[in-house]
PDB file of N, CA and C in Angstrom:
ATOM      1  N   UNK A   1      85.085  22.930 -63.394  1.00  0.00           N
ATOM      2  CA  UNK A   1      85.015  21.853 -62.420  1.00  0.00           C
ATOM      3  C   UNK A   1      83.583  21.647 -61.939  1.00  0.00           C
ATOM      4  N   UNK A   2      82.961  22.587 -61.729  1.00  0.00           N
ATOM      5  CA  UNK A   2      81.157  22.511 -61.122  1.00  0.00           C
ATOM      6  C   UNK A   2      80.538  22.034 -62.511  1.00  0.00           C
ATOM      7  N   UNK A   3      80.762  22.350 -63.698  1.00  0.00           N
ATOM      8  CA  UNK A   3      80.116  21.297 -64.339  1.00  0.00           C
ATOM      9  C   UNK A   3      80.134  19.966 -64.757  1.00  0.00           C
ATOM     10  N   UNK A   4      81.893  19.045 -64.481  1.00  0.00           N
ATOM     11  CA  UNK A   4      81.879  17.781 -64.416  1.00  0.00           C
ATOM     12  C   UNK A   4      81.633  17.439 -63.069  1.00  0.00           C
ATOM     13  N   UNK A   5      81.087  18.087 -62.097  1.00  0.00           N
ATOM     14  CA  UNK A   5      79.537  17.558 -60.802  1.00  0.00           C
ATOM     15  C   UNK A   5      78.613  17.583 -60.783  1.00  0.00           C
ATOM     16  N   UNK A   6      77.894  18.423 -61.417  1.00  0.00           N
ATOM     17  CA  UNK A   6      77.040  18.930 -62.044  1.00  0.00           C
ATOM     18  C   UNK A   6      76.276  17.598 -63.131  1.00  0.00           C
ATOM     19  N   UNK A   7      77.591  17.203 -63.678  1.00  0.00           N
ATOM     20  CA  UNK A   7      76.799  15.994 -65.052  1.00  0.00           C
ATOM     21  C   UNK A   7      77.316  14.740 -64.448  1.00  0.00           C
ATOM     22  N   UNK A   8      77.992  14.541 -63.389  1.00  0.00           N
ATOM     23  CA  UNK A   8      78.124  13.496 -62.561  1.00  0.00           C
ATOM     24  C   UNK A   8      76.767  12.944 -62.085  1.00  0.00           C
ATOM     25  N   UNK A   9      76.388  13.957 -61.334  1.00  0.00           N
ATOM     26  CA  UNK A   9      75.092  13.917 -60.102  1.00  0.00           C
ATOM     27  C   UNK A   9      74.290  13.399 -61.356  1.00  0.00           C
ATOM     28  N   UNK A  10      73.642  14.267 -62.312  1.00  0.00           N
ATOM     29  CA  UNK A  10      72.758  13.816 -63.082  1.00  0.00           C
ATOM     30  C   UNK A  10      72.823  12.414 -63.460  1.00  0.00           C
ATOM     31  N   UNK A  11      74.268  11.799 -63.840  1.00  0.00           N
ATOM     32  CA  UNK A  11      74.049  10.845 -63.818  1.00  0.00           C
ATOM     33  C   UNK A  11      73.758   9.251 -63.026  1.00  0.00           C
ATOM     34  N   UNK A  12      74.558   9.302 -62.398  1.00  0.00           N
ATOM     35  CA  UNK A  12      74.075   8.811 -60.570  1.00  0.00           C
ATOM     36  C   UNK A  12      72.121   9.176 -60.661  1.00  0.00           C
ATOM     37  N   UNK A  13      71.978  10.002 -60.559  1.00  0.00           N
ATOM     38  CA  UNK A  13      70.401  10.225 -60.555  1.00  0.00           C
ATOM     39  C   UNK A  13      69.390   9.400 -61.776  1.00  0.00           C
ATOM     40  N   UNK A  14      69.750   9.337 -62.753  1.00  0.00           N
ATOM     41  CA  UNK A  14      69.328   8.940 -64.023  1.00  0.00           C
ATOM     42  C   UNK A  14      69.452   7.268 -63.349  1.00  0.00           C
ATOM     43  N   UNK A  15      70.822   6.930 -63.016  1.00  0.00           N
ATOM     44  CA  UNK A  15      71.119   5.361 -62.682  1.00  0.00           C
ATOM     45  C   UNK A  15      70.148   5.088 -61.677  1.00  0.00           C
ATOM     46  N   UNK A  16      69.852   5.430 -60.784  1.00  0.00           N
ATOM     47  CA  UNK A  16      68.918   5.215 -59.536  1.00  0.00           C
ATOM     48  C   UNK A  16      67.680   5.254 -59.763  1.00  0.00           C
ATOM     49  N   UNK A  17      67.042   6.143 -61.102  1.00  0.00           N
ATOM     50  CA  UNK A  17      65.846   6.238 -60.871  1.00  0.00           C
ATOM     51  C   UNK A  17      65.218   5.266 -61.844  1.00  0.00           C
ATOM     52  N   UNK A  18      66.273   4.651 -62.898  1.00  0.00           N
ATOM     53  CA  UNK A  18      66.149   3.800 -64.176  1.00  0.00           C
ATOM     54  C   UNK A  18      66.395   2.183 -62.939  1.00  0.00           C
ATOM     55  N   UNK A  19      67.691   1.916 -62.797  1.00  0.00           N
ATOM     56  CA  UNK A  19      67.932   0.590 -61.843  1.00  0.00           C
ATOM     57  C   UNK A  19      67.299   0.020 -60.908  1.00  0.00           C
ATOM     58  N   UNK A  20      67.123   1.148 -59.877  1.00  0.00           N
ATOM     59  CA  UNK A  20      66.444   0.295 -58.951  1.00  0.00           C
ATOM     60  C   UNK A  20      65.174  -0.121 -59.010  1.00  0.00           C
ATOM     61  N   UNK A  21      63.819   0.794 -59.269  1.00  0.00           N
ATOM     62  CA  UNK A  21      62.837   0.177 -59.342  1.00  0.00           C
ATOM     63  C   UNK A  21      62.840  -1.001 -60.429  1.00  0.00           C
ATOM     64  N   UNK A  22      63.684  -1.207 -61.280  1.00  0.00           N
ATOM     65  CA  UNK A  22      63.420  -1.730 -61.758  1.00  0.00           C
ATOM     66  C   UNK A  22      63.856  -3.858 -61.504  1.00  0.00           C
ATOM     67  N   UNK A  23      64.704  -3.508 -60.337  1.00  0.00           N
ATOM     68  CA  UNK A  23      65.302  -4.493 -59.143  1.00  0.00           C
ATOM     69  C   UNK A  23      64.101  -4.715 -58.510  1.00  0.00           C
ATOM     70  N   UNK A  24      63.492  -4.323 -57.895  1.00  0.00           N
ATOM     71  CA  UNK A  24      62.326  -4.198 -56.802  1.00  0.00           C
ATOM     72  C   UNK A  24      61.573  -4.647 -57.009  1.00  0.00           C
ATOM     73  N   UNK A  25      60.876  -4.333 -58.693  1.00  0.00           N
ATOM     74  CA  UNK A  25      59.439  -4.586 -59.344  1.00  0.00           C
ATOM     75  C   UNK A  25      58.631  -3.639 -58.902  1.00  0.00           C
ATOM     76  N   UNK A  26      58.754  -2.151 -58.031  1.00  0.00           N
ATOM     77  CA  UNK A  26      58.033  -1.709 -57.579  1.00  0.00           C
ATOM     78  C   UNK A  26      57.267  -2.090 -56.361  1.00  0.00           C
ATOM     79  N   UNK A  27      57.215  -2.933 -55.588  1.00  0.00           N
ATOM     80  CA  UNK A  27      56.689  -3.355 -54.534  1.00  0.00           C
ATOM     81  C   UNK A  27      57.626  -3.925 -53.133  1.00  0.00           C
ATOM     82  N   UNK A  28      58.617  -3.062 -53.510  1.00  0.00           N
ATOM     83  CA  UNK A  28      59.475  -2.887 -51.805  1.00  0.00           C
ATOM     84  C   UNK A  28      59.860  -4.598 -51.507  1.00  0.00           C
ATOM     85  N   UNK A  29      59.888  -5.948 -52.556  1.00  0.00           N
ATOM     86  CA  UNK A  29      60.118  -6.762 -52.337  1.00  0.00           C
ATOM     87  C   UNK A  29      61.278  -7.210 -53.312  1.00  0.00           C
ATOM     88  N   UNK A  30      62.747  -7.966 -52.611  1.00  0.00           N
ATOM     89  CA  UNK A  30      63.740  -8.094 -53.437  1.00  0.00           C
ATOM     90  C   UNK A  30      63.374  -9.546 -54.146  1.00  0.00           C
ATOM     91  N   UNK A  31      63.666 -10.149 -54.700  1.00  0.00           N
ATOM     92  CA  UNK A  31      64.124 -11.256 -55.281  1.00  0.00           C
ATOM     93  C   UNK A  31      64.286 -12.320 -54.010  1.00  0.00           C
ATOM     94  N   UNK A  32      64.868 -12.212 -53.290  1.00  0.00           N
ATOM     95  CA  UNK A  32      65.598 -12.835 -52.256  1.00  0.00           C
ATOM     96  C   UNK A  32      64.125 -13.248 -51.060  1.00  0.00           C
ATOM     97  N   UNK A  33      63.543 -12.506 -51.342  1.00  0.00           N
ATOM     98  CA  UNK A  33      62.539 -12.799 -49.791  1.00  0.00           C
ATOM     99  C   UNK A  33      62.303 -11.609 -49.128  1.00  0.00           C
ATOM    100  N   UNK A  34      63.067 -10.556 -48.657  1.00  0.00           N
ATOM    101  CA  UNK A  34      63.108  -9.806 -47.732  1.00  0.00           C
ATOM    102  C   UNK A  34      62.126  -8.615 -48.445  1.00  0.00           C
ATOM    103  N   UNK A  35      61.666  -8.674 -46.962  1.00  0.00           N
ATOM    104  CA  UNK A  35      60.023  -7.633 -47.259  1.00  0.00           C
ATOM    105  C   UNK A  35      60.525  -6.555 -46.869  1.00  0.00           C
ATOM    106  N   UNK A  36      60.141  -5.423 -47.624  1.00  0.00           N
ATOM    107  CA  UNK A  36      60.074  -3.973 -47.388  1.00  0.00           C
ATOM    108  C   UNK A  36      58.694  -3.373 -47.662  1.00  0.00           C
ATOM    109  N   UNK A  37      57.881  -2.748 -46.903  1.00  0.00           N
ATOM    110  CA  UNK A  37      56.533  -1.976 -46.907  1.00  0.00           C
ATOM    111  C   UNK A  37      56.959  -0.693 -46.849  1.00  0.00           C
ATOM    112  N   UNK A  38      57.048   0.793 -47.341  1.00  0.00           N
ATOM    113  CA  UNK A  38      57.147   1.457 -46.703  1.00  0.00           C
ATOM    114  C   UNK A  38      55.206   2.214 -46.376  1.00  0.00           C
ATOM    115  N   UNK A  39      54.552   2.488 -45.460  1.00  0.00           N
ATOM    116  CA  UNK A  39      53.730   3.014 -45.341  1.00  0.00           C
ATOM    117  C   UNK A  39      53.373   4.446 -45.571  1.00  0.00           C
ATOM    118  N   UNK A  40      54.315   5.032 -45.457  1.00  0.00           N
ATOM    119  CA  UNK A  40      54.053   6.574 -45.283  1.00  0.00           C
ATOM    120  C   UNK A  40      55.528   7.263 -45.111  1.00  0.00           C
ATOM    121  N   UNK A  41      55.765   8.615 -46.126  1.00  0.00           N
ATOM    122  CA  UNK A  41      54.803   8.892 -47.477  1.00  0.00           C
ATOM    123  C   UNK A  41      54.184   7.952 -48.613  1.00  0.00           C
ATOM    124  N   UNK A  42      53.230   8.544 -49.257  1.00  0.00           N
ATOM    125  CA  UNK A  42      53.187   7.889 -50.602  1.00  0.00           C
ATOM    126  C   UNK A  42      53.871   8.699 -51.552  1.00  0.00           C
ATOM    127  N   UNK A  43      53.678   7.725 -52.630  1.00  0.00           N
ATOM    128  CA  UNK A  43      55.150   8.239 -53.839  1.00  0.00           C
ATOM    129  C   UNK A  43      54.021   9.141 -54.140  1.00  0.00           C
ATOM    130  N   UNK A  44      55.077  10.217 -54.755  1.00  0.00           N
ATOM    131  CA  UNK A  44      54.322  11.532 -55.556  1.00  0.00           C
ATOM    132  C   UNK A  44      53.103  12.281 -54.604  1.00  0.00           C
ATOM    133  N   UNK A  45      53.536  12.339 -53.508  1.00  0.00           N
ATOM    134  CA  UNK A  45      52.574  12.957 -52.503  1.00  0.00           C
ATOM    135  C   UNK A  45      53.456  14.259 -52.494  1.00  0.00           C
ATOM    136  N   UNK A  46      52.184  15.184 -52.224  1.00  0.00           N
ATOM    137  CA  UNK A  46      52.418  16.736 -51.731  1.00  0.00           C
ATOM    138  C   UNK A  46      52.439  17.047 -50.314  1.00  0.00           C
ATOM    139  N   UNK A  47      53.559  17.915 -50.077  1.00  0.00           N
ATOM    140  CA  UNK A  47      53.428  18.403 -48.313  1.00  0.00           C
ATOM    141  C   UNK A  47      53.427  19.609 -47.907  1.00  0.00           C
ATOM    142  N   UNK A  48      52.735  20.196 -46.819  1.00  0.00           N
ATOM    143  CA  UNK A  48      53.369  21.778 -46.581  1.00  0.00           C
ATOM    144  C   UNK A  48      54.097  21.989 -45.475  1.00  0.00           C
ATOM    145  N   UNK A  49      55.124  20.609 -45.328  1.00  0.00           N
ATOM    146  CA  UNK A  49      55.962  21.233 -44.287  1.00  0.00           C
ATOM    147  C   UNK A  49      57.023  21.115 -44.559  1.00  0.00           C
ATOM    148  N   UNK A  50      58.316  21.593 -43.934  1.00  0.00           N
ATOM    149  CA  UNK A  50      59.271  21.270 -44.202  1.00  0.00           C
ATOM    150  C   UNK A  50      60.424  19.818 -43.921  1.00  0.00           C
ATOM    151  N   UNK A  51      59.546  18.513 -43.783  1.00  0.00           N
ATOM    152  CA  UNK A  51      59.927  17.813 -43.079  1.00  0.00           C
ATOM    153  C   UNK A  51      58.764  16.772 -43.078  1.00  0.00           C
ATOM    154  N   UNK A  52      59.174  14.888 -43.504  1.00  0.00           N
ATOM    155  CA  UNK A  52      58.159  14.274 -43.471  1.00  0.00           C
ATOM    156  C   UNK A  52      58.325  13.415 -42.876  1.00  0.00           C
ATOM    157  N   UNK A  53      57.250  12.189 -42.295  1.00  0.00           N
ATOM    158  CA  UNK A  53      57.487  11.012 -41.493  1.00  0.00           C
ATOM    159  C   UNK A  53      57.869   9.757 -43.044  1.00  0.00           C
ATOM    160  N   UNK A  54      58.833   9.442 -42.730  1.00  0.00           N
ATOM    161  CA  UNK A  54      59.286   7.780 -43.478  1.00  0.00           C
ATOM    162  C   UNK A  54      59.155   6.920 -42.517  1.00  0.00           C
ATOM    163  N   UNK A  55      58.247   5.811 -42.655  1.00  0.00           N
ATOM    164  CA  UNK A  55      57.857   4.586 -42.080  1.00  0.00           C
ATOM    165  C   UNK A  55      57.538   3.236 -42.963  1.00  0.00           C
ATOM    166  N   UNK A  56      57.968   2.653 -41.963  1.00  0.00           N
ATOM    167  CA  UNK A  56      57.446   1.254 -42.437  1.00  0.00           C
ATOM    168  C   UNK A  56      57.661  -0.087 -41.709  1.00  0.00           C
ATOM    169  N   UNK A  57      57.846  -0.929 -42.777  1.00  0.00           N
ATOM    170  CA  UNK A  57      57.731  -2.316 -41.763  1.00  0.00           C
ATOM    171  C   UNK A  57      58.697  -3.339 -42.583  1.00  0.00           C
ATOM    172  N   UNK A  58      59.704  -3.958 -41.841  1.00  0.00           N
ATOM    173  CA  UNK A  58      60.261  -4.856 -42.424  1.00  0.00           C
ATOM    174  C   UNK A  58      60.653  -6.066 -41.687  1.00  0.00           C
ATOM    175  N   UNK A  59      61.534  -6.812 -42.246  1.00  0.00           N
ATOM    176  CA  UNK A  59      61.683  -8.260 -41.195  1.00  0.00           C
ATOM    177  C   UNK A  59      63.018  -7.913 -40.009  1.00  0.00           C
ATOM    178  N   UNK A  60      61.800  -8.405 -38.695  1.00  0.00           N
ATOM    179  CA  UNK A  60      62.471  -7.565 -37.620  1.00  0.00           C
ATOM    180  C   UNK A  60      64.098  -7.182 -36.976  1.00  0.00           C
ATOM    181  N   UNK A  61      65.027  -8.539 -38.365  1.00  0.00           N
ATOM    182  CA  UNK A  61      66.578  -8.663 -37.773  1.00  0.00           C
ATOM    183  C   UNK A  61      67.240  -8.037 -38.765  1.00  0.00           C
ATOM    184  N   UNK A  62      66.116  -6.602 -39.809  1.00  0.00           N
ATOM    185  CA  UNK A  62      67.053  -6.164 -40.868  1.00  0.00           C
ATOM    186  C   UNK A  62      67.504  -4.899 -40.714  1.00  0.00           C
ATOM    187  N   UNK A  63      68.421  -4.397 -41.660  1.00  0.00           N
ATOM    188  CA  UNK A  63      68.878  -2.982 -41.229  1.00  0.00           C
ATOM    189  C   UNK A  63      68.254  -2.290 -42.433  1.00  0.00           C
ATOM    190  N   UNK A  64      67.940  -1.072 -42.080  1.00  0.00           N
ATOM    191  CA  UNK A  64      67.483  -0.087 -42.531  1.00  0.00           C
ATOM    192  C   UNK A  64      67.847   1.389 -42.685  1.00  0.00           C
ATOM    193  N   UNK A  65      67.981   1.767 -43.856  1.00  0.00           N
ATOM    194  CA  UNK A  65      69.147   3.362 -43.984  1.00  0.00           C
ATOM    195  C   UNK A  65      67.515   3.665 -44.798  1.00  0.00           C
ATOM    196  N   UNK A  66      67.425   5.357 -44.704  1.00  0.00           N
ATOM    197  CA  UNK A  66      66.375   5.948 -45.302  1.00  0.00           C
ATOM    198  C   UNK A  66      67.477   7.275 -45.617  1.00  0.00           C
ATOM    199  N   UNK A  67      67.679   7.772 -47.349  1.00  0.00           N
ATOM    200  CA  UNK A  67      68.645   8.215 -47.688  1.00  0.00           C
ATOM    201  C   UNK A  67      69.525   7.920 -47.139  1.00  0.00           C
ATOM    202  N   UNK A  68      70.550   6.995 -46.976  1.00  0.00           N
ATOM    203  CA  UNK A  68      71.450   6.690 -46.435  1.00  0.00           C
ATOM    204  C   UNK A  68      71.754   6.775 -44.872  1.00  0.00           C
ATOM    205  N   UNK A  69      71.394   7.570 -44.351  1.00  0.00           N
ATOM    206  CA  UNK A  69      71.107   7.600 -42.926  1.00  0.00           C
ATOM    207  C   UNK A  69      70.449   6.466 -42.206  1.00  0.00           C
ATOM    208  N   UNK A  70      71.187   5.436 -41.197  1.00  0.00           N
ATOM    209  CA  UNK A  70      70.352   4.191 -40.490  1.00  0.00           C
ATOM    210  C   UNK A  70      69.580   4.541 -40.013  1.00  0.00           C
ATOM    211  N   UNK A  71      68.340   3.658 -39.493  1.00  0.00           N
ATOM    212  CA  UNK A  71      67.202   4.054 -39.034  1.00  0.00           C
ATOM    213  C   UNK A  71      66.644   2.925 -37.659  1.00  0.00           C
ATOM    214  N   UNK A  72      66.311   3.109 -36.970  1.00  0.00           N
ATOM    215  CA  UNK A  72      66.129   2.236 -36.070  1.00  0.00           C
ATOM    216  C   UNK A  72      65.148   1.416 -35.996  1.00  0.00           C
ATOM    217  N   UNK A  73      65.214  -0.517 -36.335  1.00  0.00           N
ATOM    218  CA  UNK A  73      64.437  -1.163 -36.684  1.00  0.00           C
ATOM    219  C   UNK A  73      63.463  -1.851 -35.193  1.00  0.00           C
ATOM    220  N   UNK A  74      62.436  -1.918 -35.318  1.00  0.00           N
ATOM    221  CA  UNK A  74      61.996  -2.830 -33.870  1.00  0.00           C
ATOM    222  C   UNK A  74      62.062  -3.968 -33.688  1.00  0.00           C
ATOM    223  N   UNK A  75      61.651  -4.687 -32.745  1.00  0.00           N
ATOM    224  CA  UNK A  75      61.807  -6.275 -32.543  1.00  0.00           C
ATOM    225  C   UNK A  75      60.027  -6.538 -33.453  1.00  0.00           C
ATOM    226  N   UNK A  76      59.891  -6.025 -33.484  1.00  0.00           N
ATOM    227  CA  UNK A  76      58.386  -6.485 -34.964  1.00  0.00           C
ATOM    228  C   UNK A  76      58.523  -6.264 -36.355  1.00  0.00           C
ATOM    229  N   UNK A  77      59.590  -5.250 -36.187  1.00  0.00           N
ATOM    230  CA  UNK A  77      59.809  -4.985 -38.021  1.00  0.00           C
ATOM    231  C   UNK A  77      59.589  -3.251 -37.870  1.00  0.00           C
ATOM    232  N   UNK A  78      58.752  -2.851 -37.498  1.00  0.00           N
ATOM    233  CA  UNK A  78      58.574  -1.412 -38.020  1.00  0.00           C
ATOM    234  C   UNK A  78      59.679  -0.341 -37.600  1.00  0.00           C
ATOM    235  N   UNK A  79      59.705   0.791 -38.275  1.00  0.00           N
ATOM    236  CA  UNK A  79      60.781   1.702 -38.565  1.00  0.00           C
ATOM    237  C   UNK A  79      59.904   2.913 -38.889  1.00  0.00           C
ATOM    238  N   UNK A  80      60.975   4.239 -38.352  1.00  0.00           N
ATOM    239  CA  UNK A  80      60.185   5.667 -38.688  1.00  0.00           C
ATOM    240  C   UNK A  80      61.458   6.985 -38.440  1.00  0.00           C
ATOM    241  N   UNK A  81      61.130   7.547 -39.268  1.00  0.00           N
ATOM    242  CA  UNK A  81      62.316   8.564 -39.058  1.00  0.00           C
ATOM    243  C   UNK A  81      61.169  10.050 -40.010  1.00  0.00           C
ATOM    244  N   UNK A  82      62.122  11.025 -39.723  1.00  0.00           N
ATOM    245  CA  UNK A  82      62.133  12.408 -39.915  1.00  0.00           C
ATOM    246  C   UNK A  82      62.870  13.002 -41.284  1.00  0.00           C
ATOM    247  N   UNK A  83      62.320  12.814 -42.318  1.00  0.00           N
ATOM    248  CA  UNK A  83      63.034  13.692 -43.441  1.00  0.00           C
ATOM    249  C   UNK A  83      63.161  14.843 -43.591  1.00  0.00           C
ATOM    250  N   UNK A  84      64.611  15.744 -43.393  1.00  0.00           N
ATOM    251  CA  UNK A  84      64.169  17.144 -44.166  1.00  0.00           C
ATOM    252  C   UNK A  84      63.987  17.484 -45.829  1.00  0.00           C
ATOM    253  N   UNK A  85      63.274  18.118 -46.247  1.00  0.00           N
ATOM    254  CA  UNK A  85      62.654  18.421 -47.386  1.00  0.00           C
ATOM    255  C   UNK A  85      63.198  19.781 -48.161  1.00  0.00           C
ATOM    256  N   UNK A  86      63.245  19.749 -49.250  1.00  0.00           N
ATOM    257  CA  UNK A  86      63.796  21.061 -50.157  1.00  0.00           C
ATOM    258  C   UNK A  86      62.538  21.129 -50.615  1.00  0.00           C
ATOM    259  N   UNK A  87      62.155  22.759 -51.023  1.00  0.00           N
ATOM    260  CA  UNK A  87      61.194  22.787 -51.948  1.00  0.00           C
ATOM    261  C   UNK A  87      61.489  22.113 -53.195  1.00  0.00           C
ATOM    262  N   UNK A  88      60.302  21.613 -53.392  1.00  0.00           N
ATOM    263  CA  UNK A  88      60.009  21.011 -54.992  1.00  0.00           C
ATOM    264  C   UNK A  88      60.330  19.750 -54.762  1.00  0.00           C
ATOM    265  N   UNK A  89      60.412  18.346 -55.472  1.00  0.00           N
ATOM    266  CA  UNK A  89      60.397  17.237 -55.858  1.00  0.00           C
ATOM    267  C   UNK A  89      61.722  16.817 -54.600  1.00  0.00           C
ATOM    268  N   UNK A  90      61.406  15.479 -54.096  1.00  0.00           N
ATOM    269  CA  UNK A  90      62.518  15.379 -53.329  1.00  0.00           C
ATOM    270  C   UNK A  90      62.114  13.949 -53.463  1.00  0.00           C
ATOM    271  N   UNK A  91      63.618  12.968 -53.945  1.00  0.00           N
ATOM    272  CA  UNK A  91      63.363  12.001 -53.593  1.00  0.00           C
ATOM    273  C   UNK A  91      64.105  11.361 -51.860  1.00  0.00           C
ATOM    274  N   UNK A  92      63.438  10.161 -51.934  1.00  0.00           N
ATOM    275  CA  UNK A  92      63.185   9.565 -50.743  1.00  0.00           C
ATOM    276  C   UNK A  92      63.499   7.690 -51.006  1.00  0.00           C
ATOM    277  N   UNK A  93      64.700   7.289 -50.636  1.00  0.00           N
ATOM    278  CA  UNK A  93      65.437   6.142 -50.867  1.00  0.00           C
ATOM    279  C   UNK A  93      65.478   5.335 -49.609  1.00  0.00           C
ATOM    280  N   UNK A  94      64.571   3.985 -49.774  1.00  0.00           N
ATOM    281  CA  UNK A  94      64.880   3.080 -48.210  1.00  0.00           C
ATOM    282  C   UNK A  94      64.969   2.217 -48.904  1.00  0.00           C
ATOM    283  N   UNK A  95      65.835   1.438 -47.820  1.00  0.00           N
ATOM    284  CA  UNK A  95      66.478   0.463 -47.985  1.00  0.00           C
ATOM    285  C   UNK A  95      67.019  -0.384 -47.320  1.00  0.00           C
ATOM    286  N   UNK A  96      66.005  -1.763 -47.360  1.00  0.00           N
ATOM    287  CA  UNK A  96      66.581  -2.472 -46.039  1.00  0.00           C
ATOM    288  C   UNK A  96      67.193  -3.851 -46.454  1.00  0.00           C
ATOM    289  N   UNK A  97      68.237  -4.194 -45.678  1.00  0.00           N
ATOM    290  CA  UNK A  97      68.873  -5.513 -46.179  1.00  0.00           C
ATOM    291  C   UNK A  97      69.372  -6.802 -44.799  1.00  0.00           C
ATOM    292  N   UNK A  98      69.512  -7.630 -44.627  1.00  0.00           N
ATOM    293  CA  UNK A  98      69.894  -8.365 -44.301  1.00  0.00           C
ATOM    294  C   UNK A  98      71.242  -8.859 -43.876  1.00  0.00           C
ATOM    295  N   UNK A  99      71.430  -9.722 -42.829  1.00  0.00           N
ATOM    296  CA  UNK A  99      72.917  -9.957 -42.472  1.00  0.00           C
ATOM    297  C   UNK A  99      72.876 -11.178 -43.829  1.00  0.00           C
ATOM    298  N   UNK A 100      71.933 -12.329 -44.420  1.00  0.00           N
ATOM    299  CA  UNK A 100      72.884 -12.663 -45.744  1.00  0.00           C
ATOM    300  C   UNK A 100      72.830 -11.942 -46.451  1.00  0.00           C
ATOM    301  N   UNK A 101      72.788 -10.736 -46.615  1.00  0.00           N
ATOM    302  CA  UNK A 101      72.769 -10.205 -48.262  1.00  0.00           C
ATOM    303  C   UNK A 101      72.044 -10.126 -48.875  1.00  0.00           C
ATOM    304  N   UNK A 102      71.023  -9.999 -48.261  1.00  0.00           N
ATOM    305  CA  UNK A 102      69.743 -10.359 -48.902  1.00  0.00           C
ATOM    306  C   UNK A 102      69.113  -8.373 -48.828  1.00  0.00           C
ATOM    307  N   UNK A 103      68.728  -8.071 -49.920  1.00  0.00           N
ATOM    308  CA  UNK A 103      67.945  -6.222 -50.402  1.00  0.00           C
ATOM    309  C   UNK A 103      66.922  -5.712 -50.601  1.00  0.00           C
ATOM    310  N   UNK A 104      65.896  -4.991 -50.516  1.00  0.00           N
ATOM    311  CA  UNK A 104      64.973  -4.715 -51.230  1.00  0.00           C
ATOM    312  C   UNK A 104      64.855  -2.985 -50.428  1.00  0.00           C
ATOM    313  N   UNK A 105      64.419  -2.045 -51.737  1.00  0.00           N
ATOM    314  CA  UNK A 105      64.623  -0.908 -52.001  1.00  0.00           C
ATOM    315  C   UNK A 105      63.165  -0.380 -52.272  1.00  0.00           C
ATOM    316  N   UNK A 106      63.150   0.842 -51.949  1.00  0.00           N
ATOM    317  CA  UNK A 106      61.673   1.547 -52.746  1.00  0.00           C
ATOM    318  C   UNK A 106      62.603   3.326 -52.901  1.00  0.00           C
ATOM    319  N   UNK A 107      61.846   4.025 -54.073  1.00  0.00           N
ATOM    320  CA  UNK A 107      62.667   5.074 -54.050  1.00  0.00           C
ATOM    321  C   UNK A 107      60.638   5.899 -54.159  1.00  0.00           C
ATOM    322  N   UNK A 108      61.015   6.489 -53.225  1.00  0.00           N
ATOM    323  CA  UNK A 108      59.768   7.756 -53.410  1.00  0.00           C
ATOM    324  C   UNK A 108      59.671   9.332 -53.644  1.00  0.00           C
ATOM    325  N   UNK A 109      59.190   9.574 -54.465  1.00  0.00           N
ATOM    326  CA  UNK A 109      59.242  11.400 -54.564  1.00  0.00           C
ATOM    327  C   UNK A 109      57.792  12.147 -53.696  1.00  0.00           C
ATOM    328  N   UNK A 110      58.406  12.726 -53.063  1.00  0.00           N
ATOM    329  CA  UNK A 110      57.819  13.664 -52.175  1.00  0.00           C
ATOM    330  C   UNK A 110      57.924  15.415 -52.487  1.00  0.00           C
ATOM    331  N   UNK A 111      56.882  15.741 -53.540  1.00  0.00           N
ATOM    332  CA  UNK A 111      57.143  17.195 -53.327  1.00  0.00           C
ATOM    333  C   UNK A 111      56.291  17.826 -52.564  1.00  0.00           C
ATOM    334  N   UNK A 112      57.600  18.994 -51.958  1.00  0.00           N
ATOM    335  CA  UNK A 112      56.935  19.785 -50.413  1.00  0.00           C
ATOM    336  C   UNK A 112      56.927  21.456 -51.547  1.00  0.00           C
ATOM    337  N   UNK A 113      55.638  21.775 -51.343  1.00  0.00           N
ATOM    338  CA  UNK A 113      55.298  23.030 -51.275  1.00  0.00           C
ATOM    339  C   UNK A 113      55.405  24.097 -50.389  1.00  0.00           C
ATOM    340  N   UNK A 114      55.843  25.322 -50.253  1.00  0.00           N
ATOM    341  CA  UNK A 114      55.770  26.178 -49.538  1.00  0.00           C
ATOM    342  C   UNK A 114      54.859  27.021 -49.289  1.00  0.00           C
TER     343      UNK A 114
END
């Protein structure tokens, strides 16, 4: 049983890391209009703590989950939350969307060193 989860996850992972950027174009902007910046981290950045700042800026009436967890947007757009971190490679998924339906995604890897 732990190995049909095991090759589940992998795949879910494989789908996310192939799909979405490739939705995005890489620049946190959907198709649709809706702006996503994230500022900080940068992708493929190193850390030595256990725990990083996710921020950014989007259009001020959108919602925002960072790994799935909501995040609290301002009346200007910007957003910031607290990631905890595993050693080694960790990705980092935001994602903000709109009351029409409207998406745009960035997926970042953050590895934290000990």
């Amino acid at each position: 049983m732990k190995k049909r989860w095991l090759m589940a996850g992998v795949g879910l992972l494989v789908a996310l890391a192939v799909a979405l950027p490739a939705a995005c174009a890489g620049n946190g902007t959907a198709e649709s209009g809706l702006e996503l910046v994230v500022t900080t981290p940068q992708d493929e950045s190193t850390v030595y703590t256990f725990e990083t700042e996710v921020a950014g800026v989007t259009e001020p009436d959108a919602v925002v989950s960072v790994n799935g967890i909501l995040v609290e947007v301002d009346a200007t757009g910007n957003f910031s939350t607290l990631v905890g971190l595993d050693e080694g490679p960790n990705l980092i998924e935001v994602v903000a969307s709109d009351y029409e339906g409207n998406q745009a995604s960035e997926i970042l890897t953050v590895i934290y060193v000990v």
